[in-house]
PDB file of N, CA and C in Angstrom:
ATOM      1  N   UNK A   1      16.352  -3.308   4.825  1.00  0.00           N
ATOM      2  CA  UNK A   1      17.078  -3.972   3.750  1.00  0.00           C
ATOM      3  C   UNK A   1      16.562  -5.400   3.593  1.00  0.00           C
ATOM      4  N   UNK A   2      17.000  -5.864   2.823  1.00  0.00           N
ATOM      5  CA  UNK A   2      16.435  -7.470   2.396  1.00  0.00           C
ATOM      6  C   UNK A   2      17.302  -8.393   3.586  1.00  0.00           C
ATOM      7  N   UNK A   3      18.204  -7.850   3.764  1.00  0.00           N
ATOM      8  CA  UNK A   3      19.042  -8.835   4.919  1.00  0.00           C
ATOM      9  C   UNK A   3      18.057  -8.842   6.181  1.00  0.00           C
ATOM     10  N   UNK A   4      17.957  -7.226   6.193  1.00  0.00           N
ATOM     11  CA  UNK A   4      17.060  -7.435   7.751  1.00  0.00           C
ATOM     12  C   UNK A   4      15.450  -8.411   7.329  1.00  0.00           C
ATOM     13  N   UNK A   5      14.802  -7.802   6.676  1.00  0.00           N
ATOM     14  CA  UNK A   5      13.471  -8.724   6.287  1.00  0.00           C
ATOM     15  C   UNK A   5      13.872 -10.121   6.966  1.00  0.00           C
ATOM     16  N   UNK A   6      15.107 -10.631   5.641  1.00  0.00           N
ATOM     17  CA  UNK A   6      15.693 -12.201   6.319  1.00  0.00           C
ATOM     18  C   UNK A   6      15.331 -12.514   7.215  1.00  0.00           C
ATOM     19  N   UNK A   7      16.300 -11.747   8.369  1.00  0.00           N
ATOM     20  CA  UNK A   7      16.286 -12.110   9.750  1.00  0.00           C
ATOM     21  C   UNK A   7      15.363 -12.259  10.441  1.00  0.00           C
ATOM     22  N   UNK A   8      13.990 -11.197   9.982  1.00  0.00           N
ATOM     23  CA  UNK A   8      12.574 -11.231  10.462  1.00  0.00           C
ATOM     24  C   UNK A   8      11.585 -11.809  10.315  1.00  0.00           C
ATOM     25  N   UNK A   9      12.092 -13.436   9.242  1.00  0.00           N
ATOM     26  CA  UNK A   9      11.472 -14.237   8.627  1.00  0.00           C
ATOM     27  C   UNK A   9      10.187 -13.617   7.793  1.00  0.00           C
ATOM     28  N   UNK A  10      10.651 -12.721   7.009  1.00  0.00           N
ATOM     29  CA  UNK A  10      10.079 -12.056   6.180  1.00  0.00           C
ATOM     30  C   UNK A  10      10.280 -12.115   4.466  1.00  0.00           C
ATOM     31  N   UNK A  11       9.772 -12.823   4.038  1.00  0.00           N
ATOM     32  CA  UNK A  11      10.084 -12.829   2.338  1.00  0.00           C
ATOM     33  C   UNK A  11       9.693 -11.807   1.644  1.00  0.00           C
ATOM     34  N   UNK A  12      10.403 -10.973   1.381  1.00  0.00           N
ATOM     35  CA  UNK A  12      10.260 -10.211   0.412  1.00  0.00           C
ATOM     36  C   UNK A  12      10.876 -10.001  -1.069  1.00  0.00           C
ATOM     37  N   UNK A  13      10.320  -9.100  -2.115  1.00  0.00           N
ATOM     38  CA  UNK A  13      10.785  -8.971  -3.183  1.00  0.00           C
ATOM     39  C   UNK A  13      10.980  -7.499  -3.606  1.00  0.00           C
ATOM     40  N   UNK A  14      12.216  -7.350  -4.217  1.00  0.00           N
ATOM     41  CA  UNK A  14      12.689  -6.360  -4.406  1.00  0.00           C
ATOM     42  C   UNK A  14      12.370  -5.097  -6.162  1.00  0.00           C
ATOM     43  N   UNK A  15      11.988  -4.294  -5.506  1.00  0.00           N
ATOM     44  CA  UNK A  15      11.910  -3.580  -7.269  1.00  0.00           C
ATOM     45  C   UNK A  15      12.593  -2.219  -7.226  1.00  0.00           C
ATOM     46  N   UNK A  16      13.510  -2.137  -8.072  1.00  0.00           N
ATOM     47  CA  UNK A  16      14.455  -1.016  -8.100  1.00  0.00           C
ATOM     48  C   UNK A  16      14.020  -0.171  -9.587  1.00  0.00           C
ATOM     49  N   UNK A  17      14.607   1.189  -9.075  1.00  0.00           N
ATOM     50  CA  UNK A  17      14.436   1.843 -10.423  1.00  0.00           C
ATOM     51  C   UNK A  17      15.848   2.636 -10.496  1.00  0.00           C
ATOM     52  N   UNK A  18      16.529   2.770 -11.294  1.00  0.00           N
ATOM     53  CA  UNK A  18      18.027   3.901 -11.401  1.00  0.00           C
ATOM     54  C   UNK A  18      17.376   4.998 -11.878  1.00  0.00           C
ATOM     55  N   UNK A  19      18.060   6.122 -11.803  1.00  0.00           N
ATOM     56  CA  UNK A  19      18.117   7.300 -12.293  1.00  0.00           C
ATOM     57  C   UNK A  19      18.107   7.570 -13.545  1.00  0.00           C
ATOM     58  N   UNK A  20      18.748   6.629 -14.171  1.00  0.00           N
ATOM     59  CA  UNK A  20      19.376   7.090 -15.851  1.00  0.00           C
ATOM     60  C   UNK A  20      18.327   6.845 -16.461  1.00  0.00           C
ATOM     61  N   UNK A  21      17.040   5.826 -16.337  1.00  0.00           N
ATOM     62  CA  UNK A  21      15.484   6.506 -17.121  1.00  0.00           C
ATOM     63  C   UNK A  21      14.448   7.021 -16.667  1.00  0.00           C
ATOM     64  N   UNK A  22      14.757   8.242 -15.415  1.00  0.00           N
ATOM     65  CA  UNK A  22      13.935   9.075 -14.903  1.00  0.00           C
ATOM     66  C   UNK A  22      14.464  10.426 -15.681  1.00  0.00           C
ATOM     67  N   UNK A  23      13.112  11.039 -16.364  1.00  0.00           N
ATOM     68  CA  UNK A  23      13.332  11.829 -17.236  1.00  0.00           C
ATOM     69  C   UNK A  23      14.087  13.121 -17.174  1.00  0.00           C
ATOM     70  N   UNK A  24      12.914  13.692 -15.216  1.00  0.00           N
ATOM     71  CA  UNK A  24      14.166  14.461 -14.548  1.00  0.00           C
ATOM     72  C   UNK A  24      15.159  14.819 -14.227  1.00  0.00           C
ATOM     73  N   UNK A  25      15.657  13.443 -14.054  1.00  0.00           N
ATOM     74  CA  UNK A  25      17.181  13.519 -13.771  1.00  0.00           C
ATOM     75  C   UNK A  25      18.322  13.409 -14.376  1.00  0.00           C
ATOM     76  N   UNK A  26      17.560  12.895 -15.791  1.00  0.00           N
ATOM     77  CA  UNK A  26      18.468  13.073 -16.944  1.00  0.00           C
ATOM     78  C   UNK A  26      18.669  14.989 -17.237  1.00  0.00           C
ATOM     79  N   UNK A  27      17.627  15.198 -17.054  1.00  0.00           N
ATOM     80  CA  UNK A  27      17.460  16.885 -17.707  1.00  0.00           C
ATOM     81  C   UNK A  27      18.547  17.532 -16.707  1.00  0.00           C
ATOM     82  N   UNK A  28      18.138  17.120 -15.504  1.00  0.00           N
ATOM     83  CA  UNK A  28      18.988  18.024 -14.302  1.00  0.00           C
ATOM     84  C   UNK A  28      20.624  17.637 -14.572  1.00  0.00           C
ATOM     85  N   UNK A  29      20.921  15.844 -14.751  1.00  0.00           N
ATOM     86  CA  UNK A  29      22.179  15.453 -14.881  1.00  0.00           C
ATOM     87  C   UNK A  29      22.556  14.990 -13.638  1.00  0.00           C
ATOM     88  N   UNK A  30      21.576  14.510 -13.309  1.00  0.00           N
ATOM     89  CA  UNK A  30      21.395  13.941 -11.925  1.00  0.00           C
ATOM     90  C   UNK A  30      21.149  12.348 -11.631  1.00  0.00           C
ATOM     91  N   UNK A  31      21.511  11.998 -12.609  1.00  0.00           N
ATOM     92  CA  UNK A  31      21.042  10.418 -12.536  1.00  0.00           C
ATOM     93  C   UNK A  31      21.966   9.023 -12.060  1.00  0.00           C
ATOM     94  N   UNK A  32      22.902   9.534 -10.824  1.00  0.00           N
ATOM     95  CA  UNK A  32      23.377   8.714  -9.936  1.00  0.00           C
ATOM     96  C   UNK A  32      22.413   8.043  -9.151  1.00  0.00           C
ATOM     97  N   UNK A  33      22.229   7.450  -8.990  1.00  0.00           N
ATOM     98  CA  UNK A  33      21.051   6.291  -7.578  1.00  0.00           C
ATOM     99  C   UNK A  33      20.063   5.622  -8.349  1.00  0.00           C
ATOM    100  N   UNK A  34      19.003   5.679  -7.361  1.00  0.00           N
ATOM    101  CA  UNK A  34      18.184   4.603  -7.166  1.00  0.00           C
ATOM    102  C   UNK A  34      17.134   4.894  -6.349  1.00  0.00           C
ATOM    103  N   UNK A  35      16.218   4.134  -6.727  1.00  0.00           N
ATOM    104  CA  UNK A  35      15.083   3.685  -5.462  1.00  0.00           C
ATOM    105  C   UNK A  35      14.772   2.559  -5.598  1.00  0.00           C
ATOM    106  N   UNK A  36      14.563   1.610  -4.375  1.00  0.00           N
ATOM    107  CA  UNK A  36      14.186   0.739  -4.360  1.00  0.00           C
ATOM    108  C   UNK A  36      13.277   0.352  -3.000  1.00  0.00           C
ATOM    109  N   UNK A  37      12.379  -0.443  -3.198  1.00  0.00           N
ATOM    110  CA  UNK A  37      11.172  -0.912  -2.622  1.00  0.00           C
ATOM    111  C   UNK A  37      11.003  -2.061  -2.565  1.00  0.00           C
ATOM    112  N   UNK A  38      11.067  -2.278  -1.165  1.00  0.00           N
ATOM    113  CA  UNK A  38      10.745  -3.723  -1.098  1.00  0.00           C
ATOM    114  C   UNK A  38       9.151  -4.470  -0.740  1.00  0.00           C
ATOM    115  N   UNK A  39       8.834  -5.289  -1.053  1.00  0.00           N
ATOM    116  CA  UNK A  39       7.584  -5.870  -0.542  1.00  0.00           C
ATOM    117  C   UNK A  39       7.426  -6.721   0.093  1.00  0.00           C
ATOM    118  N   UNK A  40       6.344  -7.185   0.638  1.00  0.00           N
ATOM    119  CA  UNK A  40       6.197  -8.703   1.557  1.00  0.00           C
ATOM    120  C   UNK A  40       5.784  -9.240  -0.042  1.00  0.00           C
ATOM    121  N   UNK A  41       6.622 -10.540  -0.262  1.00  0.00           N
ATOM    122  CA  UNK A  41       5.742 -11.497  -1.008  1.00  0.00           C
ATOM    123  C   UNK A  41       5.008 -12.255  -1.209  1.00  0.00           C
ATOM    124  N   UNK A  42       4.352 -11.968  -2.709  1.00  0.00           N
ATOM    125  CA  UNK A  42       2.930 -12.409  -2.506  1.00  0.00           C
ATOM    126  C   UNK A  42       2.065 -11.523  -2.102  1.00  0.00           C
ATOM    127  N   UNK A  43       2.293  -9.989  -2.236  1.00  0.00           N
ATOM    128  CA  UNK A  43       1.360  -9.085  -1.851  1.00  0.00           C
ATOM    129  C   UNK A  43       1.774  -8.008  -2.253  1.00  0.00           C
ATOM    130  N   UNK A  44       1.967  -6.574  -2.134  1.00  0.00           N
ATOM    131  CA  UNK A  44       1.918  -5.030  -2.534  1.00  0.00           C
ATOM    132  C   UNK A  44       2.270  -4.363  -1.437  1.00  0.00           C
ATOM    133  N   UNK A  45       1.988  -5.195   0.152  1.00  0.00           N
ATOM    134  CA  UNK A  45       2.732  -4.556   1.175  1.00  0.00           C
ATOM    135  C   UNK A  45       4.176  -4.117   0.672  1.00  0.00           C
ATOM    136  N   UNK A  46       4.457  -2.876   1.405  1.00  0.00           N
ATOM    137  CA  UNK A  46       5.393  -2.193   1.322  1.00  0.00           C
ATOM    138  C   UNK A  46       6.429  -2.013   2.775  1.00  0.00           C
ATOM    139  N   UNK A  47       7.257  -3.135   2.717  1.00  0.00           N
ATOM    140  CA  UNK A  47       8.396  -3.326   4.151  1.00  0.00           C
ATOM    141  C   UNK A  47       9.300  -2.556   3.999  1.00  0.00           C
ATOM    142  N   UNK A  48       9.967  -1.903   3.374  1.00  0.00           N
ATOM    143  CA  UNK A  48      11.031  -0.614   3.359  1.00  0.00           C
ATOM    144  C   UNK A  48      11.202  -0.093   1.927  1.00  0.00           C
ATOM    145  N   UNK A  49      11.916   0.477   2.164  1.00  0.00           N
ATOM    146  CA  UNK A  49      12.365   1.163   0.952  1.00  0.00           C
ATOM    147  C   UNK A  49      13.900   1.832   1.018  1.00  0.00           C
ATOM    148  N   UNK A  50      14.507   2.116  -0.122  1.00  0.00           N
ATOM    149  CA  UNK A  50      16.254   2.969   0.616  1.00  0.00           C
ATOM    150  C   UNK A  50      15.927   3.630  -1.009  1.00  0.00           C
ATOM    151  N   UNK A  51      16.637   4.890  -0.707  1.00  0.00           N
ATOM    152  CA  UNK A  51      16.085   6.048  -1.743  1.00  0.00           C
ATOM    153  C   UNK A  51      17.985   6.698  -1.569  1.00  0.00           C
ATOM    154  N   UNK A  52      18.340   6.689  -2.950  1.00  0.00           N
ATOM    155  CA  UNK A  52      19.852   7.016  -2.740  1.00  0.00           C
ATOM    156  C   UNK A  52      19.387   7.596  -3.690  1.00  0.00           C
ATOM    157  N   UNK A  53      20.116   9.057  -3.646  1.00  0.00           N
ATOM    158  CA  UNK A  53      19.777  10.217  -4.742  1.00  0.00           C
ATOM    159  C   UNK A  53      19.981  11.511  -4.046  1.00  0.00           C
ATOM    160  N   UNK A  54      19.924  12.389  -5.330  1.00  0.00           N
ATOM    161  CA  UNK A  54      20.378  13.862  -4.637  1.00  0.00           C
ATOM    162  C   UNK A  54      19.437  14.464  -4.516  1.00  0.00           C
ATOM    163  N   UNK A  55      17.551  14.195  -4.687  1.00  0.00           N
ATOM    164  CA  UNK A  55      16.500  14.637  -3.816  1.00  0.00           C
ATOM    165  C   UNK A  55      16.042  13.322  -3.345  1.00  0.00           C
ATOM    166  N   UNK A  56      16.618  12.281  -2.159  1.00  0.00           N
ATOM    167  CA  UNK A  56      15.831  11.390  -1.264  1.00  0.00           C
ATOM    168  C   UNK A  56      15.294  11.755  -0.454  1.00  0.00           C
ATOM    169  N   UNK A  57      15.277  12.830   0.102  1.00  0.00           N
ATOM    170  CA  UNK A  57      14.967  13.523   1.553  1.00  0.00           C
ATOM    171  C   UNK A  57      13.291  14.085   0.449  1.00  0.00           C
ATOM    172  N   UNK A  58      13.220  14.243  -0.773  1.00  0.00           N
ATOM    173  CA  UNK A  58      11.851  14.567  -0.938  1.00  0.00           C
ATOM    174  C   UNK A  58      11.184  13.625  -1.322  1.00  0.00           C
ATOM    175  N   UNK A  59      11.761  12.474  -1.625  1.00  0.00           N
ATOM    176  CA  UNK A  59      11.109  11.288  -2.215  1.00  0.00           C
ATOM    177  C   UNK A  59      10.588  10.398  -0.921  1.00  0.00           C
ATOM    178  N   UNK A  60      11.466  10.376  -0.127  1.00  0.00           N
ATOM    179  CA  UNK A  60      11.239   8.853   0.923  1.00  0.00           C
ATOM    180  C   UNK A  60      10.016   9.651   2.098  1.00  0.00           C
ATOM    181  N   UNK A  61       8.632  10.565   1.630  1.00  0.00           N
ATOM    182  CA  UNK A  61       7.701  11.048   2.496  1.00  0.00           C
ATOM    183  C   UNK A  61       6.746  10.325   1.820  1.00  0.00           C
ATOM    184  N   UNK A  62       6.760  10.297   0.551  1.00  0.00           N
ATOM    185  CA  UNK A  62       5.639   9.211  -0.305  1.00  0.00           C
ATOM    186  C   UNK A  62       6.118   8.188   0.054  1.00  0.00           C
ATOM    187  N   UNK A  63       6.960   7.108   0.162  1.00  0.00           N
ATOM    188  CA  UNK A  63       6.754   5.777   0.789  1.00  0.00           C
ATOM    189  C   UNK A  63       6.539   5.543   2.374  1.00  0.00           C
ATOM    190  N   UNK A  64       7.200   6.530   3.058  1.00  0.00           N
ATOM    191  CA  UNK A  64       6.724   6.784   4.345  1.00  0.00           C
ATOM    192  C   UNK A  64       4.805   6.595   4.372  1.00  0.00           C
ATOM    193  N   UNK A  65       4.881   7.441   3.948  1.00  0.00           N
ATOM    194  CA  UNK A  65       2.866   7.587   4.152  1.00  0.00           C
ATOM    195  C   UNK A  65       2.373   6.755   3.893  1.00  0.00           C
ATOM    196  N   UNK A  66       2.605   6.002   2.668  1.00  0.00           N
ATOM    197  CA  UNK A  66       2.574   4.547   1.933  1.00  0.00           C
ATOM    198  C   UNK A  66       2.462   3.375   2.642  1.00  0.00           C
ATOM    199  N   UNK A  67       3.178   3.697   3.988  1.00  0.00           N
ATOM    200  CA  UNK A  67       3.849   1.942   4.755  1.00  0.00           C
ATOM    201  C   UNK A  67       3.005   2.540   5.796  1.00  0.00           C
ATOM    202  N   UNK A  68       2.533   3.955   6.144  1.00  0.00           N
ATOM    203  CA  UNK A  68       1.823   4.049   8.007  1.00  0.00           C
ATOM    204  C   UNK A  68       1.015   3.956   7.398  1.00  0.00           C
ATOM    205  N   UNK A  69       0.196   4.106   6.479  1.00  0.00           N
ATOM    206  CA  UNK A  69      -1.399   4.167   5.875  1.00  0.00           C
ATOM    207  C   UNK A  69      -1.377   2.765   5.169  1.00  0.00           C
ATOM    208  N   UNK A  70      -0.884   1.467   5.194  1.00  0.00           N
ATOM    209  CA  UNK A  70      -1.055   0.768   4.492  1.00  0.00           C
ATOM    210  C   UNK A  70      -1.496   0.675   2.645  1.00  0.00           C
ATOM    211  N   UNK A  71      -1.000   1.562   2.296  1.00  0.00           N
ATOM    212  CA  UNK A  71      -1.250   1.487   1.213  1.00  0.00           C
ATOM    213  C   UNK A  71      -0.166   0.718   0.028  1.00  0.00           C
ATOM    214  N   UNK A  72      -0.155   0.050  -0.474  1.00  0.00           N
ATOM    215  CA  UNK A  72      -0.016  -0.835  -1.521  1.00  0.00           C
ATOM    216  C   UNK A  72       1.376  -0.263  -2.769  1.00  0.00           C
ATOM    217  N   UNK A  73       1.969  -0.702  -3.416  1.00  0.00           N
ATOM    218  CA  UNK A  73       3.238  -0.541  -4.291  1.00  0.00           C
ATOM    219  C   UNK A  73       2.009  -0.454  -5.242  1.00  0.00           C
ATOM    220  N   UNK A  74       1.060  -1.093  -6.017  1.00  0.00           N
ATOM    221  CA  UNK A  74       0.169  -1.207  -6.509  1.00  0.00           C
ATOM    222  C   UNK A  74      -0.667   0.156  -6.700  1.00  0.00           C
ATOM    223  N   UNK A  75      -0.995   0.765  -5.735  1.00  0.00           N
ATOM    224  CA  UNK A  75      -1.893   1.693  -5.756  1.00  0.00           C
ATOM    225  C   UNK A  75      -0.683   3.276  -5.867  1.00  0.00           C
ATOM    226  N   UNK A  76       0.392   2.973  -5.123  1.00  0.00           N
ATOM    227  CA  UNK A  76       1.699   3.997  -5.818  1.00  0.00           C
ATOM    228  C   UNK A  76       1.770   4.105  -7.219  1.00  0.00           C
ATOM    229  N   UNK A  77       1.574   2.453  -8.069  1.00  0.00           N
ATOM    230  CA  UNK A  77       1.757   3.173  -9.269  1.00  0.00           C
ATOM    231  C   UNK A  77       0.532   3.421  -9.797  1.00  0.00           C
ATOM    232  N   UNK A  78      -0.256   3.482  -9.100  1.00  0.00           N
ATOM    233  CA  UNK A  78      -1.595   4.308 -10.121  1.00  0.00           C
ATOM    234  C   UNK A  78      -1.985   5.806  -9.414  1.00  0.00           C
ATOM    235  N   UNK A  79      -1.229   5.984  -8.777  1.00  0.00           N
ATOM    236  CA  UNK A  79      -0.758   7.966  -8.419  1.00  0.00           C
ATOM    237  C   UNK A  79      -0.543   8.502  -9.322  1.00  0.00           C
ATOM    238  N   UNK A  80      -1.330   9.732 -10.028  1.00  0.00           N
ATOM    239  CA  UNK A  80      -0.211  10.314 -10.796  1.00  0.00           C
ATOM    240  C   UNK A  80       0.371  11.318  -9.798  1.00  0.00           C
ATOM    241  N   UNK A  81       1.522  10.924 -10.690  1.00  0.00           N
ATOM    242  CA  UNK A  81       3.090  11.938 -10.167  1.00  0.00           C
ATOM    243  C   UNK A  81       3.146  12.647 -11.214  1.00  0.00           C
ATOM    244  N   UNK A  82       3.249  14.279 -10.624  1.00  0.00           N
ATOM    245  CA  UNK A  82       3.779  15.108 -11.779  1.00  0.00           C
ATOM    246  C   UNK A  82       5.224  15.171 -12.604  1.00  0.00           C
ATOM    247  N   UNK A  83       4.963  15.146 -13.906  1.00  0.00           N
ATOM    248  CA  UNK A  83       5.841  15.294 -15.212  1.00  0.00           C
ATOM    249  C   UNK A  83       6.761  16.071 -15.140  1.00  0.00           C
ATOM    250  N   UNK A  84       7.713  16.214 -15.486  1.00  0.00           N
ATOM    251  CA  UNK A  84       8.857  15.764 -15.272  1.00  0.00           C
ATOM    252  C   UNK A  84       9.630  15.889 -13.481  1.00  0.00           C
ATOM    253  N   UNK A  85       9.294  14.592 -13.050  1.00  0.00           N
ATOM    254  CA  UNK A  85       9.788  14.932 -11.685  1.00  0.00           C
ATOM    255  C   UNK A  85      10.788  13.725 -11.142  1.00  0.00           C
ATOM    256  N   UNK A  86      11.534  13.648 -10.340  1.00  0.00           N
ATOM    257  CA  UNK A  86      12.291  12.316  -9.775  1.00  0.00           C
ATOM    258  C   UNK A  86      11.146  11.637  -8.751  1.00  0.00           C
ATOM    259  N   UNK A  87      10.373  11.906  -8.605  1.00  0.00           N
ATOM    260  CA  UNK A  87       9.581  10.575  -7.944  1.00  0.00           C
ATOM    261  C   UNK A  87       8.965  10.067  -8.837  1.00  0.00           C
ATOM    262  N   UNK A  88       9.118  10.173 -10.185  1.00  0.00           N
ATOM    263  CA  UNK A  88       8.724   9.031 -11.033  1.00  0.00           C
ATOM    264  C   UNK A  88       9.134   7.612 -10.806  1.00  0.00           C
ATOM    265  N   UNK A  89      10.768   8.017 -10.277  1.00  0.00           N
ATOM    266  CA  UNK A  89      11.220   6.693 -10.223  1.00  0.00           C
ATOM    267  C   UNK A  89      10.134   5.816  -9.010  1.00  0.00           C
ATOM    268  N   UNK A  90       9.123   6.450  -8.262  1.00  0.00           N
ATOM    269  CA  UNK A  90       9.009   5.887  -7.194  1.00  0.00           C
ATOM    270  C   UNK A  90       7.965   4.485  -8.171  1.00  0.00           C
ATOM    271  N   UNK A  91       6.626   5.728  -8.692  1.00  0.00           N
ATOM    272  CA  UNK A  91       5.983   5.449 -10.146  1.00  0.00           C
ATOM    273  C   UNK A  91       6.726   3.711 -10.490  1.00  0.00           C
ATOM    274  N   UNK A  92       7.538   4.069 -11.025  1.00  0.00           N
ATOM    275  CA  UNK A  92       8.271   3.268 -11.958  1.00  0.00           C
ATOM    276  C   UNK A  92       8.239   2.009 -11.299  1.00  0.00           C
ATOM    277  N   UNK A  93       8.890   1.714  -9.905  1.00  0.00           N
ATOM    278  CA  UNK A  93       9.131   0.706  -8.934  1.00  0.00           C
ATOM    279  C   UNK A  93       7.494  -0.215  -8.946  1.00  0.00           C
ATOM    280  N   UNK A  94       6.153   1.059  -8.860  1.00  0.00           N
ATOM    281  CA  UNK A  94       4.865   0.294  -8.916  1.00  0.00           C
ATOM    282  C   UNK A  94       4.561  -0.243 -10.025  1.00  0.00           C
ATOM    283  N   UNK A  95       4.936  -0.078 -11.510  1.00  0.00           N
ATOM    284  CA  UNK A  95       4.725   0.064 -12.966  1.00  0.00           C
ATOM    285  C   UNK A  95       5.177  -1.640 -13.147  1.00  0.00           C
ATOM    286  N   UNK A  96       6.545  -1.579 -12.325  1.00  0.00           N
ATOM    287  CA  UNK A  96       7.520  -3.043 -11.934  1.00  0.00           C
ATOM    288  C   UNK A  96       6.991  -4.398 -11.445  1.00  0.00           C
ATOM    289  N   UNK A  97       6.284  -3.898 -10.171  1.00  0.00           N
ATOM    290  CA  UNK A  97       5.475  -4.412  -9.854  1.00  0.00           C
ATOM    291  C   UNK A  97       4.350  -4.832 -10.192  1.00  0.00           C
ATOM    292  N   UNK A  98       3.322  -4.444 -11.000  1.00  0.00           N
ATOM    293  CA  UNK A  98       2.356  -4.756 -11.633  1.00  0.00           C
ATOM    294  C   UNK A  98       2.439  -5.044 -13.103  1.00  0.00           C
ATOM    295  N   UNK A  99       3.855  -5.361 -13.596  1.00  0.00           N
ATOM    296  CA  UNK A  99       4.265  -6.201 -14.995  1.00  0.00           C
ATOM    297  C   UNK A  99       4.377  -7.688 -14.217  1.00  0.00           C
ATOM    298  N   UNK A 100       4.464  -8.099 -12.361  1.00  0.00           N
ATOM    299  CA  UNK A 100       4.726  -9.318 -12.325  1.00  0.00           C
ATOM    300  C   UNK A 100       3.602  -9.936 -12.292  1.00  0.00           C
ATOM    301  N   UNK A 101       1.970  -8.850 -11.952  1.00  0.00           N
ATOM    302  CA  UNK A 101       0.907  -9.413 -11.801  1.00  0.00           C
ATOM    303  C   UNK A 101       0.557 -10.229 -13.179  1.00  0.00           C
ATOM    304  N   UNK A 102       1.034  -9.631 -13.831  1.00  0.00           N
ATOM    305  CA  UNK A 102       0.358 -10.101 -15.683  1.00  0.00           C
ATOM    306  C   UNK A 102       0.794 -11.726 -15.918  1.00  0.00           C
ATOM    307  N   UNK A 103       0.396 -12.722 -15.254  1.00  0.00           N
ATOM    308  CA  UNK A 103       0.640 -13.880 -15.393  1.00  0.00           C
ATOM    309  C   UNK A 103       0.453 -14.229 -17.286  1.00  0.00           C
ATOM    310  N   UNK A 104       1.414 -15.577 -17.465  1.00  0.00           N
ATOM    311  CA  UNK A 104       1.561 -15.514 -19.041  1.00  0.00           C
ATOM    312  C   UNK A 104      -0.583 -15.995 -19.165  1.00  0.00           C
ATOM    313  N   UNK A 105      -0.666 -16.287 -18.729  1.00  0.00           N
ATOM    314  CA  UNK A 105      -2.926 -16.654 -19.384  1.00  0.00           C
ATOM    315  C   UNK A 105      -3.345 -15.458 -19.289  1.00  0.00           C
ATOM    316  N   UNK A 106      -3.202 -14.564 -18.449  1.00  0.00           N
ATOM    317  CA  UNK A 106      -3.616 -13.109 -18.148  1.00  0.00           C
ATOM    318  C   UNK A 106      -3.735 -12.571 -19.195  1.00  0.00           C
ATOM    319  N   UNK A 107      -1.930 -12.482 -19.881  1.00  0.00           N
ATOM    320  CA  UNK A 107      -1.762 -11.884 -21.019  1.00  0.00           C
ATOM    321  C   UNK A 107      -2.131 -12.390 -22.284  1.00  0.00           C
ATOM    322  N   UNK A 108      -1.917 -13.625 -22.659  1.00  0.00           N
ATOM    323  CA  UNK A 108      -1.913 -14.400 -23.840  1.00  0.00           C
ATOM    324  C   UNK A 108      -4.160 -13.544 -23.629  1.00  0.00           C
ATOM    325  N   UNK A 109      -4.518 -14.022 -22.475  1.00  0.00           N
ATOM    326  CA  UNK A 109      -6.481 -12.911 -22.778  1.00  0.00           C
ATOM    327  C   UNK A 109      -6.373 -11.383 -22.997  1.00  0.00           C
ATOM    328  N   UNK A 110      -5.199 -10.829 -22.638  1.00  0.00           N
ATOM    329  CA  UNK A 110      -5.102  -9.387 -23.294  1.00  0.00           C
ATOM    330  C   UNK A 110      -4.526  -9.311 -24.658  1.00  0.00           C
ATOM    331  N   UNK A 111      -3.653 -10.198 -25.056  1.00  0.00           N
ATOM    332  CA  UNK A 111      -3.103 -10.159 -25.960  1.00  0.00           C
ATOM    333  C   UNK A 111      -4.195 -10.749 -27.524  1.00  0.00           C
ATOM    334  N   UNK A 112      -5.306 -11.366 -27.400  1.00  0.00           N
ATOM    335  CA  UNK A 112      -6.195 -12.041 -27.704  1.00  0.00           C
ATOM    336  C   UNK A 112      -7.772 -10.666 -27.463  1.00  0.00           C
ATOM    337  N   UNK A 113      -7.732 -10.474 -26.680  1.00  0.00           N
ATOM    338  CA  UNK A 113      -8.717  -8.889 -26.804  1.00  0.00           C
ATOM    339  C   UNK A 113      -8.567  -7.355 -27.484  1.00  0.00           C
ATOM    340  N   UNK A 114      -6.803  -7.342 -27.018  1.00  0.00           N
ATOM    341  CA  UNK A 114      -6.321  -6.589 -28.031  1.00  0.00           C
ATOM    342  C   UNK A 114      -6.801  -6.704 -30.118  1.00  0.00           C
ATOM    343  N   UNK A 115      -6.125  -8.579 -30.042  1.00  0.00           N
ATOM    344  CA  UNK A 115      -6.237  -8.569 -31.462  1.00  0.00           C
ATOM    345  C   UNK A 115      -7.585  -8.360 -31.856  1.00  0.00           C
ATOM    346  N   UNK A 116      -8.787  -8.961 -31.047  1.00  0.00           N
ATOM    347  CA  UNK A 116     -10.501  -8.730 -31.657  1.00  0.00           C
ATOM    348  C   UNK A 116     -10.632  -7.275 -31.755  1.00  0.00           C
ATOM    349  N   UNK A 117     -10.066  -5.782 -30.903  1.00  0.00           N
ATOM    350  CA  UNK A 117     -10.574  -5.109 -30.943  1.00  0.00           C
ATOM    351  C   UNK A 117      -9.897  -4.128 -31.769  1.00  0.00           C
ATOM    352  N   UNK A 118      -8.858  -4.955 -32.591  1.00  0.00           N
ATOM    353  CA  UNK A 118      -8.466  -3.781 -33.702  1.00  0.00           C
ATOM    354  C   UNK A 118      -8.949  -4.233 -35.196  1.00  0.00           C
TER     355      UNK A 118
END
C-alpha cells in the first residue's frame, strides 16, 4: 500500500483504474473494483499493486511477473491484452502512466507534427 511504501522511505505514485470503463466488465455487470499500481517515483518500477474485483486472483499473475522480472508499468501498457477482457484495466493503469510522460514541450512537438502532417 502507499502507507507501507511511506514507512519504507519509498515515494511512490499511484495509478488506478475502476471497473465501470473496462469493457468486460461492463458486458459481464461486473464493474465493482479496481486496480491499482503503484510505482517508485520518477520511474515505471512497479512496488505493489491491490487488485479488488471478482477475477483478481487472474489478474494479480501479470503484475506479479511484472515486479520478479523487473519489468516496467510502461512496457505493461504496450502488452497487448486480449479484447474484451478485465485485465485491460491492468492496460489502462500503463496507458495512465505514460499520459504523465507527455510533458507540456513534448506535446505542444506532437501537437505541432501532427498539424504539418495533415
Amino acid at each position: 500500500t502507499e502507507r507501507e511504501a511511506k514507512e519504507r522511505g519509498i515515494e511512490v505514485r499511484a495509478f488506478m483504474q475502476d471497473f465501470h470503463h473496462v469493457d468486460r466488465a461492463i458486458l459481464e455487470g461486473s464493474t465493482d473494483g479496481f486496480v491499482k499500481i503503484l510505482v517508485k517515483a520518477g520511474s515505471d518500477q512497479i512496488v505493489g499493486a491491490t487488485i479488488v474485483a471478482e477475477h483478481a486472483g487472474e489478474m494479480i499473475g501479470e503484475i506479479v511477473l511484472a515486479m520478479t522480472n523487473h519489468i516496467g508499468l510502461r512496457r505493461l501498457a504496450a502488452t497487448i491484452h486480449p479484447y474484451p477482457t478485465v485485465a485491460e484495466a491492468i492496460r489502462k493503469c500503463g496507458d495512465a502512466y505514460n499520459r504523465t510522460r507527455l510533458t507540456p514541450f513534448v506535446k505542444s512537438l506532437f501537437e505541432r507534427w501532427l498539424a504539418w502532417t495533415r
